[in-house]
Protein backbone atom coordinates (compact mmCIF):
# COMPACT_ATOMS: atom_id res chain seq x y z
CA UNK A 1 -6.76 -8.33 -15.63
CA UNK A 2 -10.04 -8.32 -13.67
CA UNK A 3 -12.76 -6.22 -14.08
CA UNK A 4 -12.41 -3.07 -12.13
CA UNK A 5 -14.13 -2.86 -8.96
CA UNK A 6 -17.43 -1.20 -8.85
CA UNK A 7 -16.40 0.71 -5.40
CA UNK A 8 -13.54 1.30 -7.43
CA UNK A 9 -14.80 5.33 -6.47
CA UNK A 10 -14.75 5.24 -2.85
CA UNK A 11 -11.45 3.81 -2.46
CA UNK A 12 -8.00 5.71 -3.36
CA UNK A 13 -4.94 3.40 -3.40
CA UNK A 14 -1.62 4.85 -1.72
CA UNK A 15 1.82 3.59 -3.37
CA UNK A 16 4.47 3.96 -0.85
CA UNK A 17 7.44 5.27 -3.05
CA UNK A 18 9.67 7.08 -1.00
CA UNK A 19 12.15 4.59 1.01
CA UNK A 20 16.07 4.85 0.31
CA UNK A 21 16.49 0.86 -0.71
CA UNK A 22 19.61 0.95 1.31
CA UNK A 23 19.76 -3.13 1.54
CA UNK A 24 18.66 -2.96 -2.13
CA UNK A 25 22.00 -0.22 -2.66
CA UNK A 26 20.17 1.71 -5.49
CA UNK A 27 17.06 2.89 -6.43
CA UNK A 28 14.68 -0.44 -6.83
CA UNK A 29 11.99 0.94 -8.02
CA UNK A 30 13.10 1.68 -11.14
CA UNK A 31 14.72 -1.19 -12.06
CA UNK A 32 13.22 -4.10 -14.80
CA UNK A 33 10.81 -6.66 -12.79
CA UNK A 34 9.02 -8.44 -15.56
CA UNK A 35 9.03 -6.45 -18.41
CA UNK A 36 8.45 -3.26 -16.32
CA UNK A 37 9.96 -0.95 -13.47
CA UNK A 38 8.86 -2.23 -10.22
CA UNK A 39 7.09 0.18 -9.24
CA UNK A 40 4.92 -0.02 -11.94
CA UNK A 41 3.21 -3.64 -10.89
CA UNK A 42 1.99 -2.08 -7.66
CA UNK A 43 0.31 1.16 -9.05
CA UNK A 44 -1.35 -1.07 -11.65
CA UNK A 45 -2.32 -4.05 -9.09
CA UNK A 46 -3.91 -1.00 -7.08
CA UNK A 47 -5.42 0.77 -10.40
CA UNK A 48 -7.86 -2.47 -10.79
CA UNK A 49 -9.17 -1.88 -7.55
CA UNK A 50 -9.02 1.93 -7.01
CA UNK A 51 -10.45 4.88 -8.77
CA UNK A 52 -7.05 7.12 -8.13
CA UNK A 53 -3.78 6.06 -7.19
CA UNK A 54 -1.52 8.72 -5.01
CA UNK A 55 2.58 7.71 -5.09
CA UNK A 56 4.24 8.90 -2.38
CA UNK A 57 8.04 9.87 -2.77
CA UNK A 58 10.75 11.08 -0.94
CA UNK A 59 11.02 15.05 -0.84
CA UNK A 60 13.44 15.52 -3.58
CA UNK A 61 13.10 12.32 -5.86
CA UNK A 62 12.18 13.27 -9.29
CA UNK A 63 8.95 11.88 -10.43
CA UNK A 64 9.66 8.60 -12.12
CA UNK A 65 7.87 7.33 -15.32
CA UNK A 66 4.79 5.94 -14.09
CA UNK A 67 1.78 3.42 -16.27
CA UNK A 68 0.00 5.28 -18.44
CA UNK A 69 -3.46 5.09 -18.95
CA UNK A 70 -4.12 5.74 -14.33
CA UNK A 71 -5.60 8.49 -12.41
CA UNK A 72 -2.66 9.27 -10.69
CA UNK A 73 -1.35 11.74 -8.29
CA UNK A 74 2.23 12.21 -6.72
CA UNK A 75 3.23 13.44 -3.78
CA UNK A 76 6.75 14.28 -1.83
CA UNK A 77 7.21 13.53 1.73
CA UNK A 78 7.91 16.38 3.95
CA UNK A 79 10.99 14.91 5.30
CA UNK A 80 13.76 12.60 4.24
CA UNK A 81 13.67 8.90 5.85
CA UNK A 82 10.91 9.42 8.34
CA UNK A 83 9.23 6.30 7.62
CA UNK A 84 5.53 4.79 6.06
CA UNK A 85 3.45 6.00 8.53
CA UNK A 86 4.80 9.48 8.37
CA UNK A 87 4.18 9.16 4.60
CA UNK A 88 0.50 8.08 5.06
CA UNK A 89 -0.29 10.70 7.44
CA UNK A 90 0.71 13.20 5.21
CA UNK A 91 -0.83 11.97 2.52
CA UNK A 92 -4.31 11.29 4.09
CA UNK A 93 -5.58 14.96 4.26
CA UNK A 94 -5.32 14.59 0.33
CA UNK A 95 -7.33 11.78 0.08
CA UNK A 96 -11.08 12.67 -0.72
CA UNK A 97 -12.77 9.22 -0.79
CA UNK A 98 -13.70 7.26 2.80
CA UNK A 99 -11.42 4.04 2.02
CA UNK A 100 -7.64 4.26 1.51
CA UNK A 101 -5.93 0.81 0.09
CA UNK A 102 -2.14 1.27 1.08
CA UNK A 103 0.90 -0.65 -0.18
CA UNK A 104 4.22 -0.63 -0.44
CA UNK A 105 5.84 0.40 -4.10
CA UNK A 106 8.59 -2.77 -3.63
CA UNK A 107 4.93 -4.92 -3.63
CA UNK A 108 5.16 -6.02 -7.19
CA UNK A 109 2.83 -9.39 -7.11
CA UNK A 110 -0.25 -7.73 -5.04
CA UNK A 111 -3.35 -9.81 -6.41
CA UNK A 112 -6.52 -7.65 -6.95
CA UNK A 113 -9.12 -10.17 -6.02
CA UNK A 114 -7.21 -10.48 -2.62
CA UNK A 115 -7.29 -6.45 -3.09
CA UNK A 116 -10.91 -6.25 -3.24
CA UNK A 117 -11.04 -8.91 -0.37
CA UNK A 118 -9.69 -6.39 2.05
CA UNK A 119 -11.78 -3.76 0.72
CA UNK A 120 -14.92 -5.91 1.44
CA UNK A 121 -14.04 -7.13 4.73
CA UNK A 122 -13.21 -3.46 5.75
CA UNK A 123 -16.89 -2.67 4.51
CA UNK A 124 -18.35 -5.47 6.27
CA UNK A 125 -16.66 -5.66 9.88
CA UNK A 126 -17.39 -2.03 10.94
CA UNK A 127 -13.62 -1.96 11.66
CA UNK A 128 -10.86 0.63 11.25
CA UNK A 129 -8.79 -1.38 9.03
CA UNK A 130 -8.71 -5.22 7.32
CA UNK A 131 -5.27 -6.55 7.00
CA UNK A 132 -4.08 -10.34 5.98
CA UNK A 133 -2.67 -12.90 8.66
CA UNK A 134 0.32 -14.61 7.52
CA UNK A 135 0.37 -17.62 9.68
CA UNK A 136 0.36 -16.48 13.39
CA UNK A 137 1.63 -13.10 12.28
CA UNK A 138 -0.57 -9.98 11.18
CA UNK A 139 1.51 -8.10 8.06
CA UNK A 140 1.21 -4.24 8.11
CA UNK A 141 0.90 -4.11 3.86
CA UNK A 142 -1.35 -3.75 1.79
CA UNK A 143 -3.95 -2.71 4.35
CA UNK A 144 -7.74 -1.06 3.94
CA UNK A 145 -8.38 1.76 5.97
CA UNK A 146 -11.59 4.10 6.96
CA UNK A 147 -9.72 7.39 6.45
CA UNK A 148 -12.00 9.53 8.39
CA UNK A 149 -11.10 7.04 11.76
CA UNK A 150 -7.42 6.64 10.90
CA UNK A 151 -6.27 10.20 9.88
CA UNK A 152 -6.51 11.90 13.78
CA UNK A 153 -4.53 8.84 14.83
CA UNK A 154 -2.15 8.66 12.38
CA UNK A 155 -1.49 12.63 12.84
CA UNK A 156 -1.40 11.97 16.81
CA UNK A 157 1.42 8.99 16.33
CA UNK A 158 3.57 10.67 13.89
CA UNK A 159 3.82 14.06 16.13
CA UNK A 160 4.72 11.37 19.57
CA UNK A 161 7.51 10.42 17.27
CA UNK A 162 6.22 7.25 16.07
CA UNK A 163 7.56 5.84 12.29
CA UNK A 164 5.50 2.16 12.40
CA UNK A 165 2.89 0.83 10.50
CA UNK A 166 2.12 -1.82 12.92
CA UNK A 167 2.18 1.01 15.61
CA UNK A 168 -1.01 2.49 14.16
CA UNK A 169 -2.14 -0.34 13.19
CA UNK A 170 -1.95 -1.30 16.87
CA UNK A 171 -4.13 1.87 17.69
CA UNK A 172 -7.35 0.57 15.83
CA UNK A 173 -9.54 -1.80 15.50
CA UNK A 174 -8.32 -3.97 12.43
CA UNK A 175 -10.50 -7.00 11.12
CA UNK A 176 -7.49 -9.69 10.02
CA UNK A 177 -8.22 -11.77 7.10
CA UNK A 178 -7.11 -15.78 7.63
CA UNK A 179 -4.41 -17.32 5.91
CA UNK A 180 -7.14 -19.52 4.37
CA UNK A 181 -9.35 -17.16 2.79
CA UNK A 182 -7.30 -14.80 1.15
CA UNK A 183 -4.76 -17.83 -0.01
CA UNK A 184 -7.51 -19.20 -1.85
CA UNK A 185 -7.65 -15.98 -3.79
CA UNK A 186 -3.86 -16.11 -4.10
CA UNK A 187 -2.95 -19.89 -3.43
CA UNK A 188 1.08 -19.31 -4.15
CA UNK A 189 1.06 -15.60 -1.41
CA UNK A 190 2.55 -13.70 -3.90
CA UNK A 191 0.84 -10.78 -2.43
CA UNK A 192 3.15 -10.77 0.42
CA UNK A 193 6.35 -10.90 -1.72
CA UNK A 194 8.83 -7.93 -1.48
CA UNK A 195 11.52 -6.82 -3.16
CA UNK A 196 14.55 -6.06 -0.80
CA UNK A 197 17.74 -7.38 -2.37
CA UNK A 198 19.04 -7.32 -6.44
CA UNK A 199 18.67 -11.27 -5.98
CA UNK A 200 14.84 -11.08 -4.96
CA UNK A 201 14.04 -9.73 -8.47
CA UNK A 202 14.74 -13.21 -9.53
CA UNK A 203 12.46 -14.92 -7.55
């Protein structure tokens, strides 16, 4: 475990918790991944990094058992199945601190110093967001955003009927992070790994 993050305060991590695993065909966020449900490795991975961590679920999931020991909060989407970036923009109003670090709750290998690398870059561009490129590709999670620039245009997408990450993402100005740099923070990319199928929780 690293030592938490001194801007640990200004930052509030975001779980994303609320998809239906319908390639996974049952809840995968409860089940074992090393010792632990799965969604457990991506609230703690965040909990190094942030001072609170907000889960977001879908409207009628019961809370799950979550780490003990985090400041946590836990909130239900308004509406079945509409997607992450209807989940973020309704969870933004709730966040109080000027840096959200969002991820997705399948995300169980996220690597805090690569964490904290997004954080910093964020800090230092001046941009909107800092995301990691993944070869020629920019990913949409785990992502650093100013929440006082992103929250009017996350509102504004999700009420044109827009469900995308990258859609938003494509809105603002986001400082990308090279393959290089973060991969020598994380030299096997295990921060990028996802659980979608029963046979990726052997991997």
């Amino acid at each position: 475990m690293i030592p938490r993050s001194k801007a640990a305060g200004s930052v509030t991590g975001i779980v994303l918790a609320g998809g239906r695993s319908t390639r996974f065909g049952r809840d995968k966020l409860r089940e074992p991944y090393r010792g632990a449900p799965l969604l457990h490795h991506a609230v703690l991975a965040l909990s190094q990094v942030c001072g609170e961590v907000l889960v977001t679920l879908a409207p009628h999931d019961v809370r799950p058992a979550l780490p003990a020991g985090v400041p946590l909060l836990v909130q239900h989407d308004l509406v079945e199945g509409e997607g992450p970036l209807a989940a973020l923009a309704a969870a933004l109003p709730n966040v109080t601190s000027e840096t959200v670090l969002l991820a997705a709750g399948d995300m169980p290998e996220l690597s805090p110093p690569v964490l904290l690398e997004l954080v910093r870059t964020l800090g230092e561009s001046g941009a909107d967001g800092a995301t990691l490129r993944d070869g020629d590709r920019v990913r949409p999670l785990p992502v650093a955003l100013l929440v006082r620039r992103v929250r009017p245009v996350a509102a504004a997408l999700v009420r044109d009927g827009e469900r995308r990450l990258r859609t938003l993402l494509d809105a603002l100005r986001i400082a990308a992070i090279d393959e290089v740099t973060w991969r020598s923070l994380d030299p096997d990319g295990r921060t990028l790994f996802d659980v979608d199928t029963p046979a990726d929780l052997s991997r």
